[in-house]
PDB file of N, CA and C in Angstrom:
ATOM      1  N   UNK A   1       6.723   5.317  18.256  1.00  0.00           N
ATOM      2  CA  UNK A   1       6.998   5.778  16.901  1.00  0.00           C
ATOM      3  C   UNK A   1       7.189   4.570  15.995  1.00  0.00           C
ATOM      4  N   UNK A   2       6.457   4.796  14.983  1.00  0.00           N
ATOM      5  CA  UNK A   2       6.649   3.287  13.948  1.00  0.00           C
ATOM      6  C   UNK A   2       7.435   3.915  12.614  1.00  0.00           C
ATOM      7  N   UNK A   3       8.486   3.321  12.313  1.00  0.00           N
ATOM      8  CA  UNK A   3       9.153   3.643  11.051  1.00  0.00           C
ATOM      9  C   UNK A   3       8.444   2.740   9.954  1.00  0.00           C
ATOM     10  N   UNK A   4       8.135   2.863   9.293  1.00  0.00           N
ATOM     11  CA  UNK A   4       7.932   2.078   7.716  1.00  0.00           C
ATOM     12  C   UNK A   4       8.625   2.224   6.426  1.00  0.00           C
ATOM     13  N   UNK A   5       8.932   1.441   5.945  1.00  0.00           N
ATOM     14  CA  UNK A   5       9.469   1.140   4.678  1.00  0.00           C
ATOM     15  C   UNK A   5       9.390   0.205   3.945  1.00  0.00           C
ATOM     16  N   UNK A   6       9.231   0.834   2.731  1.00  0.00           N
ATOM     17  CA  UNK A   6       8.833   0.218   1.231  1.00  0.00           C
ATOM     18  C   UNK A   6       9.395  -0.285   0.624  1.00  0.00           C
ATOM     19  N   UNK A   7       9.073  -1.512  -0.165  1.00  0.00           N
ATOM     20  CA  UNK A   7      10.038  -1.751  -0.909  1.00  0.00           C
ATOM     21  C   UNK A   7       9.145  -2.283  -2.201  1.00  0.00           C
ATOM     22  N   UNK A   8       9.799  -2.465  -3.036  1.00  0.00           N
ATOM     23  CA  UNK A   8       9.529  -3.046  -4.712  1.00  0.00           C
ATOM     24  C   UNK A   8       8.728  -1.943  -5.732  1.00  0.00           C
ATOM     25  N   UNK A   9       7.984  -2.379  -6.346  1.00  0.00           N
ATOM     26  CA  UNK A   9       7.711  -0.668  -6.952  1.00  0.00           C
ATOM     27  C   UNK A   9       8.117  -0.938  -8.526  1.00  0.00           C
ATOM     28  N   UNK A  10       8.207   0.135  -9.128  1.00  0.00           N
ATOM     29  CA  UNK A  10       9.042  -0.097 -10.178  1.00  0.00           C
ATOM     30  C   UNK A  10       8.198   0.500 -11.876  1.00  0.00           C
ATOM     31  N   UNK A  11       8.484   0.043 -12.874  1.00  0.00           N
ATOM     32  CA  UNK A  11       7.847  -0.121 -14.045  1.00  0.00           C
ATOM     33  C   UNK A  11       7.080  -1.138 -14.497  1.00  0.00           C
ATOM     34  N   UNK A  12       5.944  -1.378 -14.923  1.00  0.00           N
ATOM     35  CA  UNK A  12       5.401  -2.422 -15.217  1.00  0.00           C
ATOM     36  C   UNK A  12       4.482  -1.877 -16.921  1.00  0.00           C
ATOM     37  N   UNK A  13       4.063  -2.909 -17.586  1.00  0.00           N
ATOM     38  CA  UNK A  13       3.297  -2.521 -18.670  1.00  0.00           C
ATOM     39  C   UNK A  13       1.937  -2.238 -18.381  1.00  0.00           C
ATOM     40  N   UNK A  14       1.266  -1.947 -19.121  1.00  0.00           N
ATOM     41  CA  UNK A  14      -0.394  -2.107 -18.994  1.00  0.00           C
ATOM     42  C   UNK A  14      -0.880  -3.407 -18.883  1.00  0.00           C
ATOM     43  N   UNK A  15      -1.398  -3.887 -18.080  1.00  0.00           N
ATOM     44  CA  UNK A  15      -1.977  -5.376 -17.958  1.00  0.00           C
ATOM     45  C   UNK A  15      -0.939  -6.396 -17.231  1.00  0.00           C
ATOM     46  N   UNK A  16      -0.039  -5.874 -16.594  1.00  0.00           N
ATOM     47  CA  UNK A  16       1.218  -6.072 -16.126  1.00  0.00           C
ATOM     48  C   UNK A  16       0.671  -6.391 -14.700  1.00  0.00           C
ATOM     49  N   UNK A  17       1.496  -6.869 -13.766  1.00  0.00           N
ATOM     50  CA  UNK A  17       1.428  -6.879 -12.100  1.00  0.00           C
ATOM     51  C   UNK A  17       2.980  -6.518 -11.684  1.00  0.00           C
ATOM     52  N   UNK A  18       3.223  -5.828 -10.605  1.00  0.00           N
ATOM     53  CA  UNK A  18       3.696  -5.877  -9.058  1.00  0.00           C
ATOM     54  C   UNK A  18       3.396  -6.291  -8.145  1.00  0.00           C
ATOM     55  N   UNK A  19       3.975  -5.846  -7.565  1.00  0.00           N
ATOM     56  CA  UNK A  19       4.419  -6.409  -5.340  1.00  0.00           C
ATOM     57  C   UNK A  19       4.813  -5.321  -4.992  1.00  0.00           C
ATOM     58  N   UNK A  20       3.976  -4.979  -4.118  1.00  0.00           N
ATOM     59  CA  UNK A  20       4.685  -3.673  -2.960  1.00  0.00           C
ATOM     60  C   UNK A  20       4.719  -4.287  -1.442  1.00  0.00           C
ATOM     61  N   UNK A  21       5.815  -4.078  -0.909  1.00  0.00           N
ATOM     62  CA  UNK A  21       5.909  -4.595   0.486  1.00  0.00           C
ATOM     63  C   UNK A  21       6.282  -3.146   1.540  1.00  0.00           C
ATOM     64  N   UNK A  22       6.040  -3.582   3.085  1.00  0.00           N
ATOM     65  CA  UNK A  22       5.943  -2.452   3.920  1.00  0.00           C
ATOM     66  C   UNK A  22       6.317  -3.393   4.883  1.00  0.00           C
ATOM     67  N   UNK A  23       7.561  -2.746   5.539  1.00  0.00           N
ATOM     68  CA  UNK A  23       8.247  -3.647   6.807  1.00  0.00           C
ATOM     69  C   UNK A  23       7.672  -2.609   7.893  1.00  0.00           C
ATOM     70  N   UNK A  24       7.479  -2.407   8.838  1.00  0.00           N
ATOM     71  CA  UNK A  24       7.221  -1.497  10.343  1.00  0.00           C
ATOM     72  C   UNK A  24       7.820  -2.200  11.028  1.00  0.00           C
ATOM     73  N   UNK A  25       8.810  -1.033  11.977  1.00  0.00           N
ATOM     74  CA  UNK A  25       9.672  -1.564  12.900  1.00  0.00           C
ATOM     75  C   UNK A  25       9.085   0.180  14.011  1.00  0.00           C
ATOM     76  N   UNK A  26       9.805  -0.402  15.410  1.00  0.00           N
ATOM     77  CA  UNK A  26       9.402   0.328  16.711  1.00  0.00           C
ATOM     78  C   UNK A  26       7.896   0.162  17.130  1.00  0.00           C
ATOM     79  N   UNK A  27       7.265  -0.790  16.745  1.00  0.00           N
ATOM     80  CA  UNK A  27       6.111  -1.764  17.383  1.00  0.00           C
ATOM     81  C   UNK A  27       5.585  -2.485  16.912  1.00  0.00           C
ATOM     82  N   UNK A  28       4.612  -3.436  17.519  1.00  0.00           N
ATOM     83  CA  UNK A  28       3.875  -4.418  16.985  1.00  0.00           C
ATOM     84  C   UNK A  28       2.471  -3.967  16.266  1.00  0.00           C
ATOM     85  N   UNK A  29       2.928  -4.113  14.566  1.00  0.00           N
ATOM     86  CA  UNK A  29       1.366  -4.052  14.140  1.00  0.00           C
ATOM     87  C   UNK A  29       0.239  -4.370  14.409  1.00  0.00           C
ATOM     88  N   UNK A  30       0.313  -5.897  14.974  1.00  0.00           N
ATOM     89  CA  UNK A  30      -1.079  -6.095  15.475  1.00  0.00           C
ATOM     90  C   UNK A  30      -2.182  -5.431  14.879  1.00  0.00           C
ATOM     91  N   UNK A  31      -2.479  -4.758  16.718  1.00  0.00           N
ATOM     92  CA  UNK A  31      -3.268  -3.542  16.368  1.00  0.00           C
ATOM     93  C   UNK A  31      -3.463  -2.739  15.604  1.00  0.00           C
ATOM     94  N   UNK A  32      -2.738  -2.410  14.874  1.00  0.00           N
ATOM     95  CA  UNK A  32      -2.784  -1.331  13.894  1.00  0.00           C
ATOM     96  C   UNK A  32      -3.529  -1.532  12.617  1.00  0.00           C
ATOM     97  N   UNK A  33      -4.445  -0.454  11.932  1.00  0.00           N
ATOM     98  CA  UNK A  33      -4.893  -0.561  11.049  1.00  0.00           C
ATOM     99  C   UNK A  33      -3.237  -0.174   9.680  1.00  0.00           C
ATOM    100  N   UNK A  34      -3.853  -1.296   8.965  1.00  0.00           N
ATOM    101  CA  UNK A  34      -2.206  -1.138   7.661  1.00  0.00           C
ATOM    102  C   UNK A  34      -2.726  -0.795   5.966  1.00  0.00           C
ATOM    103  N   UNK A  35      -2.250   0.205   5.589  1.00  0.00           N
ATOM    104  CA  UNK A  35      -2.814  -0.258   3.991  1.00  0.00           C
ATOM    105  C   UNK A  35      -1.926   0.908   3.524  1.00  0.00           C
ATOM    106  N   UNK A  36      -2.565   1.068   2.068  1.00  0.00           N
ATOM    107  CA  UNK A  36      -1.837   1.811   1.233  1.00  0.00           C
ATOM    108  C   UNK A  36      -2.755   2.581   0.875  1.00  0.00           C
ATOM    109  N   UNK A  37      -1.739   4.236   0.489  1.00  0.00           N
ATOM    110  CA  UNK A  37      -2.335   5.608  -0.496  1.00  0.00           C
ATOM    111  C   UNK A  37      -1.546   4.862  -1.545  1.00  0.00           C
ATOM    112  N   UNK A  38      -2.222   6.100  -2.540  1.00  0.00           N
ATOM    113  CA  UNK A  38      -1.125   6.119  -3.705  1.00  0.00           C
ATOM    114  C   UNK A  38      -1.639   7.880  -3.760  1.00  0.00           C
ATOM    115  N   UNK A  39      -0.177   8.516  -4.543  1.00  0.00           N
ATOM    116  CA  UNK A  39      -0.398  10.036  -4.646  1.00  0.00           C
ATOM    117  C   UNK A  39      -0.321   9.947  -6.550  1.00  0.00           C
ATOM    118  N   UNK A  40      -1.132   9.919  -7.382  1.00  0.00           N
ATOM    119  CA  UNK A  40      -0.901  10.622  -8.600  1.00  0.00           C
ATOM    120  C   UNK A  40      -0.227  11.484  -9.283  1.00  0.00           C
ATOM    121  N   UNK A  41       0.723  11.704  -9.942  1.00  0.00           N
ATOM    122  CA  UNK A  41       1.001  12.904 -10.767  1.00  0.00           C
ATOM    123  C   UNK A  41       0.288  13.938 -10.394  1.00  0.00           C
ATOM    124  N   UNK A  42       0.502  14.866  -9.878  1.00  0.00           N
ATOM    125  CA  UNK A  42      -0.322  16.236  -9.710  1.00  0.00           C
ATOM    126  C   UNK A  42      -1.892  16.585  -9.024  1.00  0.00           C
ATOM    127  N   UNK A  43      -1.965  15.012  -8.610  1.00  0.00           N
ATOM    128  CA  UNK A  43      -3.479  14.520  -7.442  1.00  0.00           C
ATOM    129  C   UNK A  43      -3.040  14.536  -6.517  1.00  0.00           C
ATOM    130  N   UNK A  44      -4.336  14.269  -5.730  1.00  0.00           N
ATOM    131  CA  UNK A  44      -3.621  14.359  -4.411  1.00  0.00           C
ATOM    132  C   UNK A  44      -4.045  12.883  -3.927  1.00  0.00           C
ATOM    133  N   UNK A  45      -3.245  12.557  -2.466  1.00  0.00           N
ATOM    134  CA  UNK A  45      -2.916  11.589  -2.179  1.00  0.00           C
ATOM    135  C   UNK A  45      -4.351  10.917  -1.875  1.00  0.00           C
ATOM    136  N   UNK A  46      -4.494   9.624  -2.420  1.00  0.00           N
ATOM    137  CA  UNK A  46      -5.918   8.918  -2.028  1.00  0.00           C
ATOM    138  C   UNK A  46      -5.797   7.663  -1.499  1.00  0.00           C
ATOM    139  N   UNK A  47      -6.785   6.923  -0.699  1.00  0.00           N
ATOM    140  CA  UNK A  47      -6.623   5.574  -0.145  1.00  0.00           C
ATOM    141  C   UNK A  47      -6.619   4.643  -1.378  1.00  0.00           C
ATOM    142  N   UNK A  48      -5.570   3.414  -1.269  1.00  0.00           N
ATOM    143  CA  UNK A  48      -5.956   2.462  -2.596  1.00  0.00           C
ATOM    144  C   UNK A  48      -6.521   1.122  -1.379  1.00  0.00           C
ATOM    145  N   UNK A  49      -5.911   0.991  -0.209  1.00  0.00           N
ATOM    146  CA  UNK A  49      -6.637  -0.117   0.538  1.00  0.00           C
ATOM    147  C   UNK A  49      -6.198  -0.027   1.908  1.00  0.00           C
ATOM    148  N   UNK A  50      -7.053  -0.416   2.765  1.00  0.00           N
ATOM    149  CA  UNK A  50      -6.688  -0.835   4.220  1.00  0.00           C
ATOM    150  C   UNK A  50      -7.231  -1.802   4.668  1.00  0.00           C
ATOM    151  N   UNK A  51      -6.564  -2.363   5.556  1.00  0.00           N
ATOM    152  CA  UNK A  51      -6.550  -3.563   6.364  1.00  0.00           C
ATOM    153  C   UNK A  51      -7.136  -3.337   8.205  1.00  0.00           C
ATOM    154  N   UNK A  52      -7.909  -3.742   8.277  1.00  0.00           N
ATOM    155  CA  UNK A  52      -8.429  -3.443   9.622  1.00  0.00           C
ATOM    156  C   UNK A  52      -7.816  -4.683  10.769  1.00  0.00           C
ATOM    157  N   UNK A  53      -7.174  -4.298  11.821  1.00  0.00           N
ATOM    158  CA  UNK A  53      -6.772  -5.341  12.670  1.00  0.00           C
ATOM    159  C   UNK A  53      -7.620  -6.758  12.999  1.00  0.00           C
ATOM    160  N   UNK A  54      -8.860  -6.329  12.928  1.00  0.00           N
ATOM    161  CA  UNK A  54     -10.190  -7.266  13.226  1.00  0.00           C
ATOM    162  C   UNK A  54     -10.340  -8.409  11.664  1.00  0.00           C
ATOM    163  N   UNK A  55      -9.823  -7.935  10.922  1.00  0.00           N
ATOM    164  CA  UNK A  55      -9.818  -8.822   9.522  1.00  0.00           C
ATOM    165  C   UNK A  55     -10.730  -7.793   8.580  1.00  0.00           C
ATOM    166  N   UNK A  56     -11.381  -7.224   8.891  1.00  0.00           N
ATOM    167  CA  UNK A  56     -11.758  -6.219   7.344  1.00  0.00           C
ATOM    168  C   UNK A  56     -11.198  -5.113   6.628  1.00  0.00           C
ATOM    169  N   UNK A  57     -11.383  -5.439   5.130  1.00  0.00           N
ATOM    170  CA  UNK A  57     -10.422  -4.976   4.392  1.00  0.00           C
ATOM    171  C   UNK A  57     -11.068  -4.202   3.602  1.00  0.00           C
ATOM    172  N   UNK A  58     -11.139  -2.649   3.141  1.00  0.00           N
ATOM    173  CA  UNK A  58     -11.549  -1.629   2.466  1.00  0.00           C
ATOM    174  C   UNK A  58     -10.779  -1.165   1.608  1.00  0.00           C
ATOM    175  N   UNK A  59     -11.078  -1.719   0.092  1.00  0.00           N
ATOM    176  CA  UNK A  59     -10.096  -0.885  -0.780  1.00  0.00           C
ATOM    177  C   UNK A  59     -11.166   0.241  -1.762  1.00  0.00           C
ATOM    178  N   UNK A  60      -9.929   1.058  -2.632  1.00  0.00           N
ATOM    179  CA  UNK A  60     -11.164   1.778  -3.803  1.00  0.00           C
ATOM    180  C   UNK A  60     -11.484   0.974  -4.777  1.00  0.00           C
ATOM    181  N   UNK A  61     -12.876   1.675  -5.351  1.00  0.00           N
ATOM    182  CA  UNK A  61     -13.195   0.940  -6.173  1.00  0.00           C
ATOM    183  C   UNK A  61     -12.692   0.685  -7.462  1.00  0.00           C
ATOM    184  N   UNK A  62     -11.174   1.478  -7.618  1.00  0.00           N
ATOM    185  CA  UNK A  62     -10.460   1.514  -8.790  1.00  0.00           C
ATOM    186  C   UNK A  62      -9.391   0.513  -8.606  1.00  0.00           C
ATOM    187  N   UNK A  63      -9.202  -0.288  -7.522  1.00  0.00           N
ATOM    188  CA  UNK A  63      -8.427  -1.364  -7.627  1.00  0.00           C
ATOM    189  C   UNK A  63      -9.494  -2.591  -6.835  1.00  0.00           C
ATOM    190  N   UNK A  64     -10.373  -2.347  -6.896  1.00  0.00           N
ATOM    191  CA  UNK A  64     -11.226  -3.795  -6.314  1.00  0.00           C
ATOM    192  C   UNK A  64     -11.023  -4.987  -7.235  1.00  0.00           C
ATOM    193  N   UNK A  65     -10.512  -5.937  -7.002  1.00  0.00           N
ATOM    194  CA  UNK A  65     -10.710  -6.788  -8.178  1.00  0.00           C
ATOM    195  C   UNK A  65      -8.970  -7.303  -8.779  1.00  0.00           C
ATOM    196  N   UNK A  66      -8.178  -6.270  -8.858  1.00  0.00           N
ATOM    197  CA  UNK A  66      -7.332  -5.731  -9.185  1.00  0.00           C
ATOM    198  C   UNK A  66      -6.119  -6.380  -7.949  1.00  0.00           C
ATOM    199  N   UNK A  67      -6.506  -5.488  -7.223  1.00  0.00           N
ATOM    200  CA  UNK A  67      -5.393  -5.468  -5.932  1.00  0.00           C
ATOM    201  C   UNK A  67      -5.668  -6.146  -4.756  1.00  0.00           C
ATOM    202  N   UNK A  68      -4.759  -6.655  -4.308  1.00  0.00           N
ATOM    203  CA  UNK A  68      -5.138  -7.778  -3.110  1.00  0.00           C
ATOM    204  C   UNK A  68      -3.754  -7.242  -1.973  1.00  0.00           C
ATOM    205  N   UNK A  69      -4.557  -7.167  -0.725  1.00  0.00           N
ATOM    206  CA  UNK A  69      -3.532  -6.367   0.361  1.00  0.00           C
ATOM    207  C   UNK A  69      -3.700  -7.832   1.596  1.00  0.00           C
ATOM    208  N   UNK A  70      -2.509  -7.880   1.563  1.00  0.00           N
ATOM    209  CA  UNK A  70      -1.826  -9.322   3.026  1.00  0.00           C
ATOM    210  C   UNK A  70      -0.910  -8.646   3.855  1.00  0.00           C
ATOM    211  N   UNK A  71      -0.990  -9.217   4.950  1.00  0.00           N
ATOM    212  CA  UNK A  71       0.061  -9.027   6.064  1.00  0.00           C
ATOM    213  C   UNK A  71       0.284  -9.854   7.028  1.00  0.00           C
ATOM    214  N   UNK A  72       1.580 -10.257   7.120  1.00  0.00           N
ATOM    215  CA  UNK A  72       2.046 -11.107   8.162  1.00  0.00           C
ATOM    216  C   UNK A  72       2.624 -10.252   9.542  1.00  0.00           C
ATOM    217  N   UNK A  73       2.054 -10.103  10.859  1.00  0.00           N
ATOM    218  CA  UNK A  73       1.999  -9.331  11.510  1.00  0.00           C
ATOM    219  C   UNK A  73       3.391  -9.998  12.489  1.00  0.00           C
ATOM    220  N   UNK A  74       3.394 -11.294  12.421  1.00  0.00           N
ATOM    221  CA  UNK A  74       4.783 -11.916  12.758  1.00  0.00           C
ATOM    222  C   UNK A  74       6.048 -10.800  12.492  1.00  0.00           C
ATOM    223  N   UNK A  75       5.807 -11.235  11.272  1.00  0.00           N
ATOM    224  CA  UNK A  75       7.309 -10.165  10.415  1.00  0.00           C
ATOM    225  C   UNK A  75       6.700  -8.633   9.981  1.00  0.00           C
ATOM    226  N   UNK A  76       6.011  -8.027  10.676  1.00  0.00           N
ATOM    227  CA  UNK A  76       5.725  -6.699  11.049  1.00  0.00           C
ATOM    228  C   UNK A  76       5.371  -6.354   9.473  1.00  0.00           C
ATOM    229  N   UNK A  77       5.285  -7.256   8.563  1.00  0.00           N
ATOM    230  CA  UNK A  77       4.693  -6.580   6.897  1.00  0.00           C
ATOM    231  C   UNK A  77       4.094  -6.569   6.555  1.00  0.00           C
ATOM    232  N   UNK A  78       3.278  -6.028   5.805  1.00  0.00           N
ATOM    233  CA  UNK A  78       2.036  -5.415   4.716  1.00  0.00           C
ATOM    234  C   UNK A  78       2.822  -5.841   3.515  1.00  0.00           C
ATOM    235  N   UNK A  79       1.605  -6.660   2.362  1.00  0.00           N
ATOM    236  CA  UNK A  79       2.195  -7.071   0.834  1.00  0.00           C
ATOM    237  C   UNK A  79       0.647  -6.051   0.640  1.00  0.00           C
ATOM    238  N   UNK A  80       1.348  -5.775  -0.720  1.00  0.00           N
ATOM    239  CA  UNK A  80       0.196  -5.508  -1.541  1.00  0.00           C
ATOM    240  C   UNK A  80       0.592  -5.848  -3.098  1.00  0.00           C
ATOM    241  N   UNK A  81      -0.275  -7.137  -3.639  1.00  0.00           N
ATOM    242  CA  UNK A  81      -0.044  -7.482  -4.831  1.00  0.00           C
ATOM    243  C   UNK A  81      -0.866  -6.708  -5.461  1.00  0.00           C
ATOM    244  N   UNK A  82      -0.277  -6.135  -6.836  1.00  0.00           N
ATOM    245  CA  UNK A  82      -0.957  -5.346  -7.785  1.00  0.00           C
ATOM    246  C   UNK A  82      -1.002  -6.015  -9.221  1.00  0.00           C
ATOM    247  N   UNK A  83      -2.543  -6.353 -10.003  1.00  0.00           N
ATOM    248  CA  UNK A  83      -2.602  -6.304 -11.372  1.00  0.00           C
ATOM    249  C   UNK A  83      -3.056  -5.919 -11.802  1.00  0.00           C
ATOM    250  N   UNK A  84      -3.085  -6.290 -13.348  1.00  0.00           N
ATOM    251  CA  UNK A  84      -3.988  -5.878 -14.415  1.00  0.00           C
ATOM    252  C   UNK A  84      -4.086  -4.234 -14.048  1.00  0.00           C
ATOM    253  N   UNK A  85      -2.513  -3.932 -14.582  1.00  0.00           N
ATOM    254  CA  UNK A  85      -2.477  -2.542 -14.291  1.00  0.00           C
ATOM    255  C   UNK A  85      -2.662  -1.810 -15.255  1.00  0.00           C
ATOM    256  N   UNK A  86      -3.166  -0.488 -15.222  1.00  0.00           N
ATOM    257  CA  UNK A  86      -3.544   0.272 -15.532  1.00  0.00           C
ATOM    258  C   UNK A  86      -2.264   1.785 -16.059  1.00  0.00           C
ATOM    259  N   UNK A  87      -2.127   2.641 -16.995  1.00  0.00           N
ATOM    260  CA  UNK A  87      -1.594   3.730 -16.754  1.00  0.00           C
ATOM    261  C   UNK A  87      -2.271   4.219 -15.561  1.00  0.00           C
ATOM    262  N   UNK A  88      -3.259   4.694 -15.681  1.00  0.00           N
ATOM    263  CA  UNK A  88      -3.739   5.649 -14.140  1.00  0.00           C
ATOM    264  C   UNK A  88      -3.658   4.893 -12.829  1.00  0.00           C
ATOM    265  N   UNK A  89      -2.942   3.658 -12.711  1.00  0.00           N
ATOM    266  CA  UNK A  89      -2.553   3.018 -11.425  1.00  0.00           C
ATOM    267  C   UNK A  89      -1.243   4.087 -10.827  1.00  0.00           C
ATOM    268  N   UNK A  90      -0.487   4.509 -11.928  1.00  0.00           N
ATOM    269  CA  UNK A  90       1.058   5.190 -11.860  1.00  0.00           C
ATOM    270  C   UNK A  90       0.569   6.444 -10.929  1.00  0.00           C
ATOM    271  N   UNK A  91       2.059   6.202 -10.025  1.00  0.00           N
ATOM    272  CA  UNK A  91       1.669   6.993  -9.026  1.00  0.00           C
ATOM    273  C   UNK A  91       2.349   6.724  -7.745  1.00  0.00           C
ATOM    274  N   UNK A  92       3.265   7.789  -6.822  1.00  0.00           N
ATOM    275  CA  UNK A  92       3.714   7.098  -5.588  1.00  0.00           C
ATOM    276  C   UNK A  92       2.727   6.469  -4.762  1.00  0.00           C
ATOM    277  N   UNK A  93       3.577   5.632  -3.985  1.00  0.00           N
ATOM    278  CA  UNK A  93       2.353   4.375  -3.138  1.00  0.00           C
ATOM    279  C   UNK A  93       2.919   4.887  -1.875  1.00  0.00           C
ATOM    280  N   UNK A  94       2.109   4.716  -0.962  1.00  0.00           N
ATOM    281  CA  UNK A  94       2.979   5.472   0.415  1.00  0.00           C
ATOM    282  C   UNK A  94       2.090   4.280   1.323  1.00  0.00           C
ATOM    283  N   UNK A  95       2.894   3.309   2.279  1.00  0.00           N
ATOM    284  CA  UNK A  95       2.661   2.822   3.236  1.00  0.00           C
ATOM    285  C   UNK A  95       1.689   3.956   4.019  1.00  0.00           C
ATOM    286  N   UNK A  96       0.840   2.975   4.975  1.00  0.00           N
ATOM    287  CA  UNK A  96       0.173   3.686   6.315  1.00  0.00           C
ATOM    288  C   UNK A  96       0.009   3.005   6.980  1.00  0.00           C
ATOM    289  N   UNK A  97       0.325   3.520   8.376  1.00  0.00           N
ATOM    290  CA  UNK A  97      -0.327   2.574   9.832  1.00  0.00           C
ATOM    291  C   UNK A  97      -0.949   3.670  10.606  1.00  0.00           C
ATOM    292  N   UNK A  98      -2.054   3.137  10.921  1.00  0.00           N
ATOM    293  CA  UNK A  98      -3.137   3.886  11.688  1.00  0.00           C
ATOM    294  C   UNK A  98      -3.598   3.255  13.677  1.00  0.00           C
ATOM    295  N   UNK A  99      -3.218   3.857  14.369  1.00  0.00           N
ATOM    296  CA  UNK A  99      -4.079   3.142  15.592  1.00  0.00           C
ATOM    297  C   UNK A  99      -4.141   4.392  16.496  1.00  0.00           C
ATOM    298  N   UNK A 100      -5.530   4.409  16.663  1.00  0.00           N
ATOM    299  CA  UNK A 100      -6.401   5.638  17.434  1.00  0.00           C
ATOM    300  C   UNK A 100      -6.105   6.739  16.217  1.00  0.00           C
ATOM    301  N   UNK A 101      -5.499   8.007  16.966  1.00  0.00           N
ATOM    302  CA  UNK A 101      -5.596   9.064  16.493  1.00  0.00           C
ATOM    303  C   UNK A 101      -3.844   9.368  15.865  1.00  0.00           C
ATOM    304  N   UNK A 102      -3.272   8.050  16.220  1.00  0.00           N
ATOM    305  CA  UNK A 102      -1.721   8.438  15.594  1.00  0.00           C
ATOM    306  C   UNK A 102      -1.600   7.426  13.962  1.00  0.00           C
ATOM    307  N   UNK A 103      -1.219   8.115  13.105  1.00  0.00           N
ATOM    308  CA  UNK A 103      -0.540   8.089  11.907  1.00  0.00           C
ATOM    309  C   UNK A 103       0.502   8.027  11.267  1.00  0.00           C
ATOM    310  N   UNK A 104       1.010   7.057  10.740  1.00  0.00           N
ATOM    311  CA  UNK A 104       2.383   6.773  10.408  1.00  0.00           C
ATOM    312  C   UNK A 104       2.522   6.544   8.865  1.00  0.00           C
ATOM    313  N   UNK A 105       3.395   7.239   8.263  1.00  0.00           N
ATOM    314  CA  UNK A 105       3.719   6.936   6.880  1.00  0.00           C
ATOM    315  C   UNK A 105       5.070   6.543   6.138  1.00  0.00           C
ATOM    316  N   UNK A 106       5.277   5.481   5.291  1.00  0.00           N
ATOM    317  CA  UNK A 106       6.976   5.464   4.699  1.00  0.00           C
ATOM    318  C   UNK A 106       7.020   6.936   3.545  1.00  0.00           C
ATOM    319  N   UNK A 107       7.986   6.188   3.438  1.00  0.00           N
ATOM    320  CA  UNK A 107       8.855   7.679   2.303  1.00  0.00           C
ATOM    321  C   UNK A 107       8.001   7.201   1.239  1.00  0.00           C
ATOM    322  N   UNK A 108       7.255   6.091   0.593  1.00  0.00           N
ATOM    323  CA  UNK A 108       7.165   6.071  -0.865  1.00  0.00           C
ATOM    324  C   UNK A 108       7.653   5.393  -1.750  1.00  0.00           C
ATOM    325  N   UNK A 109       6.981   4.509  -2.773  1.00  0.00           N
ATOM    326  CA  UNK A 109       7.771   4.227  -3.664  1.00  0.00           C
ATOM    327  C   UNK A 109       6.892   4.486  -4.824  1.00  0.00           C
ATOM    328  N   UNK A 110       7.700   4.804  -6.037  1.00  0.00           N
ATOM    329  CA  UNK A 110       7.237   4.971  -7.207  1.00  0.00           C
ATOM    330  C   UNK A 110       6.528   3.779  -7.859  1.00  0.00           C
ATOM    331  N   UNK A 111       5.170   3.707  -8.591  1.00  0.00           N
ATOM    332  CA  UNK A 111       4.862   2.710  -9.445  1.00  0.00           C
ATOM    333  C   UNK A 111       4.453   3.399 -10.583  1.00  0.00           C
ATOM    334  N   UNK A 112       5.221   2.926 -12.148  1.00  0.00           N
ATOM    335  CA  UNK A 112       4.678   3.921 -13.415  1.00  0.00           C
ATOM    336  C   UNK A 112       4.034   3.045 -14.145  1.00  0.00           C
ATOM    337  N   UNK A 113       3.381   2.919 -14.700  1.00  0.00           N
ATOM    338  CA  UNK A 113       2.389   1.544 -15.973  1.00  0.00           C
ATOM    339  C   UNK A 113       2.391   2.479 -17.441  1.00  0.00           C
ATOM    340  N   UNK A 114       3.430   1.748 -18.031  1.00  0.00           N
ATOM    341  CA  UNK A 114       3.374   2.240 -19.080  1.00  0.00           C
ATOM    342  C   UNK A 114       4.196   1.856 -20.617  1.00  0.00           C
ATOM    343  N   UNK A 115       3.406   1.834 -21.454  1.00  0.00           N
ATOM    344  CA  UNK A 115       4.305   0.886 -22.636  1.00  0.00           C
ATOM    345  C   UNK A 115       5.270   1.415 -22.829  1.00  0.00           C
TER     346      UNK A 115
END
């Protein structure tokens, strides 16, 4: 069982940046595929990026460019720096760890972009 949790988040302006971080504890990421959803206001939850154990990295094309996802597998964390934000970036961000057919998610943190 892998617990995850989020941290940073917050308010930012339009054209603004964050930091979202993801600690996993009860195993070694390694293996594990790591990235982030985000859930929208009243959307439903979509991939913003993942990290493949092997080194490839798949984000959407609404933060390509934008968002840059790291992890130090030492200290069991996932960063995901966010800019040149957007209102329609706003939206809970929900950690994920993926390996085989098991799925793991944190609680969430809020990110809003907005003047």
């Amino acid at each position: 069982q892998v617990r995850l949790v989020e941290s940073g988040g917050g308010l930012a302006q339009p054209g603004g940046s964050l930091s979202l971080s993801c600690t996993a504890s009860g195993d070694d990421i390694t293996p594990y595929a790591m990235g982030w959803y985000r859930q929208p206001p009243g959307k439903e939850r979509e991939l913003v990026v993942l990290s493949w154990p092997a080194g490839s990295i798949n984000y959407a094309d609404s933060v390509k460019g934008r968002f840059t996802i790291s992890r130090d597998n030492m200290k069991s964390t996932v960063y995901m720096q966010m800019g040149n934000l957007r209102p329609d970036d706003t939206a809970v961000y929900y950690c994920h760890a993926l390996l085989g057919h098991n799925g793991y998610w944190g609680q969430g943190t809020r990110v809003t972009v907005s003047s």
